[in-house]
C-alpha atoms as a PDB file:
ATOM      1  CA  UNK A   1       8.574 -23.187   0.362  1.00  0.00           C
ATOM      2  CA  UNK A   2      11.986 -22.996  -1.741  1.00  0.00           C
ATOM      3  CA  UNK A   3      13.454 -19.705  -1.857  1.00  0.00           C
ATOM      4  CA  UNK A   4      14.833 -19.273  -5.835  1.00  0.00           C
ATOM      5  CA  UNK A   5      17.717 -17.294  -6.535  1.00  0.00           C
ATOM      6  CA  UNK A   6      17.956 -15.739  -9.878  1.00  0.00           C
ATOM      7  CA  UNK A   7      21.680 -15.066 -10.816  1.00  0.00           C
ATOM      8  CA  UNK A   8      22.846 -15.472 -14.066  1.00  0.00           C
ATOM      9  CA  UNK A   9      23.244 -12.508 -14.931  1.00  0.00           C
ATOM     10  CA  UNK A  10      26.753 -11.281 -16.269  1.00  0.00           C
ATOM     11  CA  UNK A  11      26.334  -7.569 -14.540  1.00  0.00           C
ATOM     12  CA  UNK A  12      27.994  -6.144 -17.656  1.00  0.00           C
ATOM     13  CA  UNK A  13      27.978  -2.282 -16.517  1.00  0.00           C
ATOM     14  CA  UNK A  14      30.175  -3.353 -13.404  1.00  0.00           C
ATOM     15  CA  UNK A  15      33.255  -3.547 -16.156  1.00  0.00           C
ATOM     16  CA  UNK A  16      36.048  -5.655 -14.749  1.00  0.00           C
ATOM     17  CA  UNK A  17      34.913  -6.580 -11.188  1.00  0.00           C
ATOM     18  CA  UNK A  18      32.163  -8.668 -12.849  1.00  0.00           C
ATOM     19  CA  UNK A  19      34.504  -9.458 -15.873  1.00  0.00           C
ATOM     20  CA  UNK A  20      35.185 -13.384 -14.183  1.00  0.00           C
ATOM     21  CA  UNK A  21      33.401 -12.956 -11.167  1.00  0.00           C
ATOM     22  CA  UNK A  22      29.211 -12.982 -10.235  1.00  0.00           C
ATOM     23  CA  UNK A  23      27.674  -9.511  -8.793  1.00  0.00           C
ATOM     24  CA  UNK A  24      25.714 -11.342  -6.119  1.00  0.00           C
ATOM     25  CA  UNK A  25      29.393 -12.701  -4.746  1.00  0.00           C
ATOM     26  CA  UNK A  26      30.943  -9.270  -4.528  1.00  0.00           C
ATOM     27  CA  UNK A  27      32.175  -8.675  -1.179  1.00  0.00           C
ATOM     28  CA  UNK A  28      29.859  -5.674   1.208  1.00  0.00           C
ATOM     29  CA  UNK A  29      32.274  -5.696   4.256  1.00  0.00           C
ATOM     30  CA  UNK A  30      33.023  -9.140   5.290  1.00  0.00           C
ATOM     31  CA  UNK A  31      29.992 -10.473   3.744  1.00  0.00           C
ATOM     32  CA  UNK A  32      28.738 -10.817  -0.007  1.00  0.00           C
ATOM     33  CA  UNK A  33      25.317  -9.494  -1.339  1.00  0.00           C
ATOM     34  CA  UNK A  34      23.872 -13.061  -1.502  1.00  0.00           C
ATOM     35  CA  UNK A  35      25.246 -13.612   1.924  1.00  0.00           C
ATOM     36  CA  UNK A  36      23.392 -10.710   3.409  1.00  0.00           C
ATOM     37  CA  UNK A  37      20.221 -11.806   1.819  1.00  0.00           C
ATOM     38  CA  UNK A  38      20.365 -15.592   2.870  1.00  0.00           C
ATOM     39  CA  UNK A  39      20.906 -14.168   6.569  1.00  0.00           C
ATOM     40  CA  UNK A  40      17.769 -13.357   6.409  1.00  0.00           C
ATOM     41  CA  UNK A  41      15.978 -15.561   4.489  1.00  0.00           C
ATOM     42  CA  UNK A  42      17.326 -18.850   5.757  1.00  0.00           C
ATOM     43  CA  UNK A  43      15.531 -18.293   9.252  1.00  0.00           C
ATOM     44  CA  UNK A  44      12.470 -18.470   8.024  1.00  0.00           C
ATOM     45  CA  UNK A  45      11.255 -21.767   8.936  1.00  0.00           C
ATOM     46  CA  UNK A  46       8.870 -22.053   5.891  1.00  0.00           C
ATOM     47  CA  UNK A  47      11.924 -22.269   3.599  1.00  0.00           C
ATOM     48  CA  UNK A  48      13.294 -25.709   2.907  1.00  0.00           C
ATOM     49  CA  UNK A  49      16.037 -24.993   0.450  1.00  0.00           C
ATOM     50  CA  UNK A  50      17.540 -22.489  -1.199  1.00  0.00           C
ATOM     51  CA  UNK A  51      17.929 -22.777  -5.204  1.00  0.00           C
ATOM     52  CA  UNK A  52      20.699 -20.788  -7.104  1.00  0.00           C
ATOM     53  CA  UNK A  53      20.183 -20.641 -10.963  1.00  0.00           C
ATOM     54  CA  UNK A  54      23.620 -19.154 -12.249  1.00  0.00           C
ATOM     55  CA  UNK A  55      24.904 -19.613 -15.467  1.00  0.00           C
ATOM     56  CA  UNK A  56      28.050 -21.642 -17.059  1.00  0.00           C
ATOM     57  CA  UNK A  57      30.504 -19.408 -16.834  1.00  0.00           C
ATOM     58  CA  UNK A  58      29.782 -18.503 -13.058  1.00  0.00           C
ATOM     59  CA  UNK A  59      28.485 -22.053 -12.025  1.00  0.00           C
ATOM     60  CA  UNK A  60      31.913 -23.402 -10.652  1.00  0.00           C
ATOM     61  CA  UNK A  61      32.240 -20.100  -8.691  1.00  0.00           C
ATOM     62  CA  UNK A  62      29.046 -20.528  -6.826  1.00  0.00           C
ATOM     63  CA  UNK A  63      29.768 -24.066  -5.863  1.00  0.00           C
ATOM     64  CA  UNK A  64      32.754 -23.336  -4.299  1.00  0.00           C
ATOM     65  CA  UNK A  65      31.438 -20.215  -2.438  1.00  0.00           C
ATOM     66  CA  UNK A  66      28.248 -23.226  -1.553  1.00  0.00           C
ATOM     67  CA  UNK A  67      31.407 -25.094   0.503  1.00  0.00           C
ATOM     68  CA  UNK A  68      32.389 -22.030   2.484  1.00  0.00           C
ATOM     69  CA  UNK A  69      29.162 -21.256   3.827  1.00  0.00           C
ATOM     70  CA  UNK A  70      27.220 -22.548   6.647  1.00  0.00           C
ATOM     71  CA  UNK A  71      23.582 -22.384   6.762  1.00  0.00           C
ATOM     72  CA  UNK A  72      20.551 -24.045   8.197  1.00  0.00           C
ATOM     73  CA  UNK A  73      18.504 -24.969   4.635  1.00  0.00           C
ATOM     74  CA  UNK A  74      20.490 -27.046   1.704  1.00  0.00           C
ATOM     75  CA  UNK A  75      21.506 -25.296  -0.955  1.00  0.00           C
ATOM     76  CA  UNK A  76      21.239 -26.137  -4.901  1.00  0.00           C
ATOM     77  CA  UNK A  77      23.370 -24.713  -7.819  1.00  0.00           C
ATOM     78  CA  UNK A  78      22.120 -24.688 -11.183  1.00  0.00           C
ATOM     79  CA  UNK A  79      23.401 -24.190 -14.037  1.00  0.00           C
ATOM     80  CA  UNK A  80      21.759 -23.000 -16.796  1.00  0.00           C
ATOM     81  CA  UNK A  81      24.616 -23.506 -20.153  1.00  0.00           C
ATOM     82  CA  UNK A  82      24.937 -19.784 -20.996  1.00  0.00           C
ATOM     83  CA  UNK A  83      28.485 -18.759 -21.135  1.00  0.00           C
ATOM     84  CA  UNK A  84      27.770 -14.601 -22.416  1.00  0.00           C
ATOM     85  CA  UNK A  85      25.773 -11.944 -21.797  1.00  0.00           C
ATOM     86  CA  UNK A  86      24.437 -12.157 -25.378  1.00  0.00           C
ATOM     87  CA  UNK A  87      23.250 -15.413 -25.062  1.00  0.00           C
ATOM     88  CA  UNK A  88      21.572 -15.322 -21.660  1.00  0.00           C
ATOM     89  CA  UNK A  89      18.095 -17.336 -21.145  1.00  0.00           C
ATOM     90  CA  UNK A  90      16.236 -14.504 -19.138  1.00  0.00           C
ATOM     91  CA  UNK A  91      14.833 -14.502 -15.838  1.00  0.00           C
ATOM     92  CA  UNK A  92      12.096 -15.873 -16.500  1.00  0.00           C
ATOM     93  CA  UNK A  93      13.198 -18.818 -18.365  1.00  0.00           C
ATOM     94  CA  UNK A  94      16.292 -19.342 -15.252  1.00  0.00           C
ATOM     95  CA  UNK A  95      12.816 -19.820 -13.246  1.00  0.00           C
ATOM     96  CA  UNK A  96      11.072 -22.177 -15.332  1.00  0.00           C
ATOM     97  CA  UNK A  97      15.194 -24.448 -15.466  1.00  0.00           C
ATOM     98  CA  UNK A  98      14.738 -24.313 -11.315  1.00  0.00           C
ATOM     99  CA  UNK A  99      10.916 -25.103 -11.591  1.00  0.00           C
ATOM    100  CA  UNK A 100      12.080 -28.292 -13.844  1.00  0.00           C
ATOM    101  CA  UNK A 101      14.440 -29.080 -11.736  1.00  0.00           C
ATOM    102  CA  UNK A 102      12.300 -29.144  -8.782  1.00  0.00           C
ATOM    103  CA  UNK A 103       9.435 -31.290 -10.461  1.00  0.00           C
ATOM    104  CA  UNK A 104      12.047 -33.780 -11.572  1.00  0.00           C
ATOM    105  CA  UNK A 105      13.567 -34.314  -8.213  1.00  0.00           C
ATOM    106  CA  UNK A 106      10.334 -34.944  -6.607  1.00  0.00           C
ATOM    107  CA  UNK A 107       7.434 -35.220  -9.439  1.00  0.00           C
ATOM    108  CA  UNK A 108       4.528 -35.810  -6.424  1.00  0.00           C
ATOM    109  CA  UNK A 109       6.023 -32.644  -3.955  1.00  0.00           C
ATOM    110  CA  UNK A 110       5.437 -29.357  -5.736  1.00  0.00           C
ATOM    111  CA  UNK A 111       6.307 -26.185  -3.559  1.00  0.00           C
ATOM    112  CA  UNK A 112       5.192 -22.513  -2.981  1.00  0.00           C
ATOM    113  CA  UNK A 113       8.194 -20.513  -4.201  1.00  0.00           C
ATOM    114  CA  UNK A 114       9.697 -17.701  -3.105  1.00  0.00           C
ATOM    115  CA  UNK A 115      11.962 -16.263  -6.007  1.00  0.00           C
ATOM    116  CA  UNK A 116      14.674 -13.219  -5.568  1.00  0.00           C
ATOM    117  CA  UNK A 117      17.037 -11.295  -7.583  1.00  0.00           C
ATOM    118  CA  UNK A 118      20.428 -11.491  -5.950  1.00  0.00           C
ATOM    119  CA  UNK A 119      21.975  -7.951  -6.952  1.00  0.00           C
ATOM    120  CA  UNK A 120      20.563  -5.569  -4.359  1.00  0.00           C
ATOM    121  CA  UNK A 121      21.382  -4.707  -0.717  1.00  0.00           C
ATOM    122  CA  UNK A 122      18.461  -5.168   1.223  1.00  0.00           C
ATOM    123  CA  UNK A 123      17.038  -3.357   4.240  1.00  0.00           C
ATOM    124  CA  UNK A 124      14.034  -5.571   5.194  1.00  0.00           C
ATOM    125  CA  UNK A 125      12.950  -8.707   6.030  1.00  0.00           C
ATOM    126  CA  UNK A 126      11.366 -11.520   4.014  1.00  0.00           C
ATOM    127  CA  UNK A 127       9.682 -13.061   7.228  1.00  0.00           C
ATOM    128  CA  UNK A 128       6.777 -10.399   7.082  1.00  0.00           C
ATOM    129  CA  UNK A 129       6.198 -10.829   2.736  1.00  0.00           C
ATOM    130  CA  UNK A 130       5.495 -14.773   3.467  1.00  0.00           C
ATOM    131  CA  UNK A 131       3.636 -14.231   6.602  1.00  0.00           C
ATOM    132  CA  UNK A 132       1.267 -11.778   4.288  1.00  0.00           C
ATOM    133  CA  UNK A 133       1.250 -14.587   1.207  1.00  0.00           C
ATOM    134  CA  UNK A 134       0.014 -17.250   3.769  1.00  0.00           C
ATOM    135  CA  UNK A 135      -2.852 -14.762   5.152  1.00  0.00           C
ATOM    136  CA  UNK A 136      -4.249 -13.591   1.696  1.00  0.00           C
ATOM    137  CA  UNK A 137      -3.530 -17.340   0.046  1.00  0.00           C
ATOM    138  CA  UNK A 138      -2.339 -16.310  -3.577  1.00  0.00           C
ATOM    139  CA  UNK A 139       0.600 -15.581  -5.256  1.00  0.00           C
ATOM    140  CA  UNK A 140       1.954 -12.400  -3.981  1.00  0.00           C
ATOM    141  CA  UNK A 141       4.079  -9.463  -5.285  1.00  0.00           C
ATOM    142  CA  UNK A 142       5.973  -6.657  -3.469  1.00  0.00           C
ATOM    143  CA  UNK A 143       5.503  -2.699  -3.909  1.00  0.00           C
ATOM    144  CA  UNK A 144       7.061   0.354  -2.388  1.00  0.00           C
ATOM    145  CA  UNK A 145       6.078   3.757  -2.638  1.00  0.00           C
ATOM    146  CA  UNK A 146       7.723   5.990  -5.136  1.00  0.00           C
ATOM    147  CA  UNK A 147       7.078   9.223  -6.055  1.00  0.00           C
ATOM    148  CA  UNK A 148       9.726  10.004  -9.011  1.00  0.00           C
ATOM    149  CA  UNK A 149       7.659   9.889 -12.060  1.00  0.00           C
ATOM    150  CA  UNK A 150      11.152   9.254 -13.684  1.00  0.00           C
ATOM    151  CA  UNK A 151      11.623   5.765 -11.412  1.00  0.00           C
ATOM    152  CA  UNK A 152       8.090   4.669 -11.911  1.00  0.00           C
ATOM    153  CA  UNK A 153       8.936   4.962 -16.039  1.00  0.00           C
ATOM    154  CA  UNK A 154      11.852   2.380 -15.305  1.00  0.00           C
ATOM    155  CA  UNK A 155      10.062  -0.296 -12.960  1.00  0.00           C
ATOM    156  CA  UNK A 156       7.026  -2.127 -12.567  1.00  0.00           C
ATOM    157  CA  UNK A 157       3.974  -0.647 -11.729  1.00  0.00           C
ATOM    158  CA  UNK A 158       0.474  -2.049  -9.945  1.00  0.00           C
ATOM    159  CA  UNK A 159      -2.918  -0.662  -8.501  1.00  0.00           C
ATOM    160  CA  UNK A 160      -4.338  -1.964  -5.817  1.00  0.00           C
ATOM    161  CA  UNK A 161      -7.710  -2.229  -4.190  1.00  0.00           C
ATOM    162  CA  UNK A 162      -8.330  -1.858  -0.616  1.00  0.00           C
ATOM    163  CA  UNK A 163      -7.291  -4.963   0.311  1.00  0.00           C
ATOM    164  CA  UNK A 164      -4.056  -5.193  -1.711  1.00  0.00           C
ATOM    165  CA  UNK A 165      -5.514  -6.845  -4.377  1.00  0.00           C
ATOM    166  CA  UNK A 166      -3.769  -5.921  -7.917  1.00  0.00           C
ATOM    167  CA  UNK A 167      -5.814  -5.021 -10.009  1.00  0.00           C
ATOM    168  CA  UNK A 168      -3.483  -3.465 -12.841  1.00  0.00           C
ATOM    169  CA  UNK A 169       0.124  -3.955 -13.719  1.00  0.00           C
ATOM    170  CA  UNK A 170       2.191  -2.280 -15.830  1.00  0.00           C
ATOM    171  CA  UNK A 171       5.904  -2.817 -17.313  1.00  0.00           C
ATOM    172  CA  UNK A 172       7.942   0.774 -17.674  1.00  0.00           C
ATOM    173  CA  UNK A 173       4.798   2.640 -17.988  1.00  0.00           C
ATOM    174  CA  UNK A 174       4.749   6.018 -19.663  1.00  0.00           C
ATOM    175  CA  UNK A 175       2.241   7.513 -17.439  1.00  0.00           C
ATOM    176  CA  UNK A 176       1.944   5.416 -14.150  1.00  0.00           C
ATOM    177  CA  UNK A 177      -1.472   4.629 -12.644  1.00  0.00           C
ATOM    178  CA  UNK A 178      -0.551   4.595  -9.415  1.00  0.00           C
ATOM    179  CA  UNK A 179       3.084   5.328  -7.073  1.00  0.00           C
ATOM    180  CA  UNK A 180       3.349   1.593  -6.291  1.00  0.00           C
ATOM    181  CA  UNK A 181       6.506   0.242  -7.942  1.00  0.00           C
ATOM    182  CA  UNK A 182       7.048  -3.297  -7.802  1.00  0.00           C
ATOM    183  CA  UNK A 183      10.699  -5.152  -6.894  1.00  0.00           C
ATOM    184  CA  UNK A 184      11.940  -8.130  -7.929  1.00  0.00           C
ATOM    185  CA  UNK A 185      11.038 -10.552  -5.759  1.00  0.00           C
ATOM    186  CA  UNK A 186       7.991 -12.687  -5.474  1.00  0.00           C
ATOM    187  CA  UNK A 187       5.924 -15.551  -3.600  1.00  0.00           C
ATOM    188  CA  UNK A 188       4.238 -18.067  -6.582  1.00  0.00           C
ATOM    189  CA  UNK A 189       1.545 -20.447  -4.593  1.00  0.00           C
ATOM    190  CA  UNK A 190       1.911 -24.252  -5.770  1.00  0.00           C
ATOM    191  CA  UNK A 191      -1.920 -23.358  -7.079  1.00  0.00           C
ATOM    192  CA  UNK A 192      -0.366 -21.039 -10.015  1.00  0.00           C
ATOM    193  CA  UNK A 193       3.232 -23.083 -11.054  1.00  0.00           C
ATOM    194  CA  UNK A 194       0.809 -24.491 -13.914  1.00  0.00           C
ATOM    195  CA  UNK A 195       0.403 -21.231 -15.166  1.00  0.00           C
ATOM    196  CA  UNK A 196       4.001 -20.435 -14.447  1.00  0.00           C
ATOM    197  CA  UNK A 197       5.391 -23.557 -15.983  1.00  0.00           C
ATOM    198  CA  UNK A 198       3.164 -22.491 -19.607  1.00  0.00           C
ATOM    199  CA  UNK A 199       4.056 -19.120 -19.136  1.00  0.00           C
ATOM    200  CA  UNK A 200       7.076 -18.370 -22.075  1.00  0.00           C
ATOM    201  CA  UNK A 201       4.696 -20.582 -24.251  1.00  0.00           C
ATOM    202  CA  UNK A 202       1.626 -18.899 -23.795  1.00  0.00           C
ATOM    203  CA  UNK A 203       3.755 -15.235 -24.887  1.00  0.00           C
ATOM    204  CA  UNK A 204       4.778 -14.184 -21.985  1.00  0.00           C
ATOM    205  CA  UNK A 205       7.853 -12.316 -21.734  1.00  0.00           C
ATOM    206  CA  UNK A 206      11.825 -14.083 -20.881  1.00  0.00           C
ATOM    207  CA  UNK A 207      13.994 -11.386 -19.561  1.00  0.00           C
ATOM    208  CA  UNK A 208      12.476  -9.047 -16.617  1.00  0.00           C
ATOM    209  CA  UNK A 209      10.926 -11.362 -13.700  1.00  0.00           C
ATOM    210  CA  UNK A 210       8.764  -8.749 -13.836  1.00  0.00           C
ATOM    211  CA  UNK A 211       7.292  -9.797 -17.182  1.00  0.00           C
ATOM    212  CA  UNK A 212       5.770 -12.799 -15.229  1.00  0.00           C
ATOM    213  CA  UNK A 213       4.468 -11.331 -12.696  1.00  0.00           C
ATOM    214  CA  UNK A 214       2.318  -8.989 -15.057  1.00  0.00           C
ATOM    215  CA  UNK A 215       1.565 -12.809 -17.052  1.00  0.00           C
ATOM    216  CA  UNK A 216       0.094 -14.056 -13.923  1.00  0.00           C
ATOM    217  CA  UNK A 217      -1.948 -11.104 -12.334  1.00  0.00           C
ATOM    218  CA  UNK A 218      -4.232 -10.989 -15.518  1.00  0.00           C
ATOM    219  CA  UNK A 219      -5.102 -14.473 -15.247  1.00  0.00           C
ATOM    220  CA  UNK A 220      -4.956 -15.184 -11.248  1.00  0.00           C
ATOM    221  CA  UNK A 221      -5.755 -13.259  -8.145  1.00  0.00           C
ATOM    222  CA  UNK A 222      -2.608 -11.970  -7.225  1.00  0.00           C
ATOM    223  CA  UNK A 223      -1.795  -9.345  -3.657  1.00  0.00           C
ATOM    224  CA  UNK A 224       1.172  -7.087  -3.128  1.00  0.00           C
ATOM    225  CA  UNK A 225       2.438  -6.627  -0.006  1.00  0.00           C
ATOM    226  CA  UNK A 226       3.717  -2.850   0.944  1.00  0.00           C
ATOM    227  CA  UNK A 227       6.656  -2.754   2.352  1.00  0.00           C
ATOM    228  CA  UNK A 228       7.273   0.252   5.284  1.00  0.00           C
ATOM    229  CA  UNK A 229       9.003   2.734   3.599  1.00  0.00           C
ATOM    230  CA  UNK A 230      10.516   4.410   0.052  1.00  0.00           C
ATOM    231  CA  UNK A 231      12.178   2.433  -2.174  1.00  0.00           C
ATOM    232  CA  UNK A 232      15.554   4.555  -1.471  1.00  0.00           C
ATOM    233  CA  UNK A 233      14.994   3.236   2.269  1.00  0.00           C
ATOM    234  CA  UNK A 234      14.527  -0.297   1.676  1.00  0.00           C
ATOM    235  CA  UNK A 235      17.500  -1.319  -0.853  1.00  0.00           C
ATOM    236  CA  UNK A 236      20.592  -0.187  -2.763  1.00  0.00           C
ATOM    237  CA  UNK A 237      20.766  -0.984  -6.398  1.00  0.00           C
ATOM    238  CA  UNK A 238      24.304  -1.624  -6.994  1.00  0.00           C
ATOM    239  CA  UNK A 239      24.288  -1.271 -10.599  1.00  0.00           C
ATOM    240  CA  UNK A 240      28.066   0.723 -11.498  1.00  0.00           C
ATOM    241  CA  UNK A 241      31.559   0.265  -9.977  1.00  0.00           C
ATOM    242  CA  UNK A 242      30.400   3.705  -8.666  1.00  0.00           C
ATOM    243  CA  UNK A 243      27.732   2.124  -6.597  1.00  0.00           C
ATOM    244  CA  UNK A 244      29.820  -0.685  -6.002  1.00  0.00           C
ATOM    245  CA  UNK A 245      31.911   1.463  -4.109  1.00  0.00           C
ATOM    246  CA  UNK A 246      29.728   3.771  -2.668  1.00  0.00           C
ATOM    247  CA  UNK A 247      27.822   0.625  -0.797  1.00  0.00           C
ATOM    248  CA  UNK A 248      31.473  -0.960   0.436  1.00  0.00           C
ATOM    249  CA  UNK A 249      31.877   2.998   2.066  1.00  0.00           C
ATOM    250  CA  UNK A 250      28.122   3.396   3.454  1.00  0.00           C
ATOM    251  CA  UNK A 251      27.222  -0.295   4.112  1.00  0.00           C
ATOM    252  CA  UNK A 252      30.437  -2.243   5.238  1.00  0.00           C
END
């Protein structure tokens, strides 16, 4: 399994500290949000390599920060040309650059992926999400409960069945169907990458990974694995130089 960050983002409503610099590399304490996620991630012994999709003007950045760090899976940077926030490919089309990538290397070895967004701190482990994906054997989603009705209007939003099937998914919904809201990150079985490589062709949307996800789980069975816990518990969205700051206070 590869493990696929998405970060090329330019984290615009962070002002200057993401001016020159990538959110995922800001500093939490001693260690940077991508740091504190790879912690985790790399000892998992079904990853094999990790996969950074950044973009131009960030690229350099991330390969020198590649040379400082020490872990036990390879890690890839990839660039994906964009140079402004106004010219950005999505996250779903980053994916579909790393999926490329990955066929070219090594046309005969697809992979299950797991794919991440780099820009939250993150109170949970990945170990138990691909331990679920290899039990149910499908593509599988995350959810949390949430019971703001003004949160579940901003996210993601599924209903399950008894088994954790989803059955329904919905982008920003106006009236939720359920309180599960779904986070960004994902598990995409080998058995799907077809439909995810014809995805952005066949309509789907470019710049939520979200928008994928909701592609997929209308035409394959798809599983969402509930993490212990409220959303508030589980990860900090730094999204201001307010919460910037706040999380270097609370988390460092």
């Amino acid at each position: 399994m590869k493990n696929i960050v998405i970060a090329a983002g330019y984290a615009t409503r962070l002002g200057e500290l993401t001016k020159d610099f990538p959110k995922p590399l800001l500093k939490i304490g001693e260690k940077s949000i991508l740091e504190r996620m790879l912690d985790d991630i790399d000892g998992i012994d079904d990853i094999t390599e990790h996969v950074i999709v950044t973009n131009h003007k960030f690229a350099r950045i991330f390969e020198e920060w590649k040379n400082t760090v020490n872990y036990r899976k390879p890690i890839t940077v990839i660039d994906d040309g964009t140079s402004t926030n106004e010219t950005r490919r999505g996250a779903v089309c980053d994916l579909l650059l790393a999926i490329r990538m990955l066929d070219g290397r090594d046309p005969e070895g697809a992979s299950d992926l797991l794919v991440v967004a780099a820009d939250n701190l993150l109170f949970f482990s990945f170990k138990g999400f691909v331990e679920f994906a290899k039990q149910k054997g499908t593509s599988c989603i995350m959810c949390h409960e949430q019971n703001e009705l003004a949160k579940l209007q901003r996210t993601g939003v599924v209903v399950l069945d008894e088994n954790h099937r989803v059955l329904d998914m919905e982008e920003k919904p106006e009236a939720p169907k359920s309180h599960w809201a779904v986070p960004p990150f994902y598990i995409y079985k080998e058995k799907d990458l077809e439909l995810v490589r014809n995805a952005v062709a066949d309509g789907c949307g470019k710049d939520a990974p979200g928008n994928l996800a909701h592609y997929l789980c209308e035409r394959t069975t798809m599983h969402a694995w509930p993490m212990a816990g409220t959303g508030e518990n589980l990860r900090f969205d730094i999204g201001s130089i307010d919460t910037y700051r706040e999380a270097c206070e609370r988390f460092r």
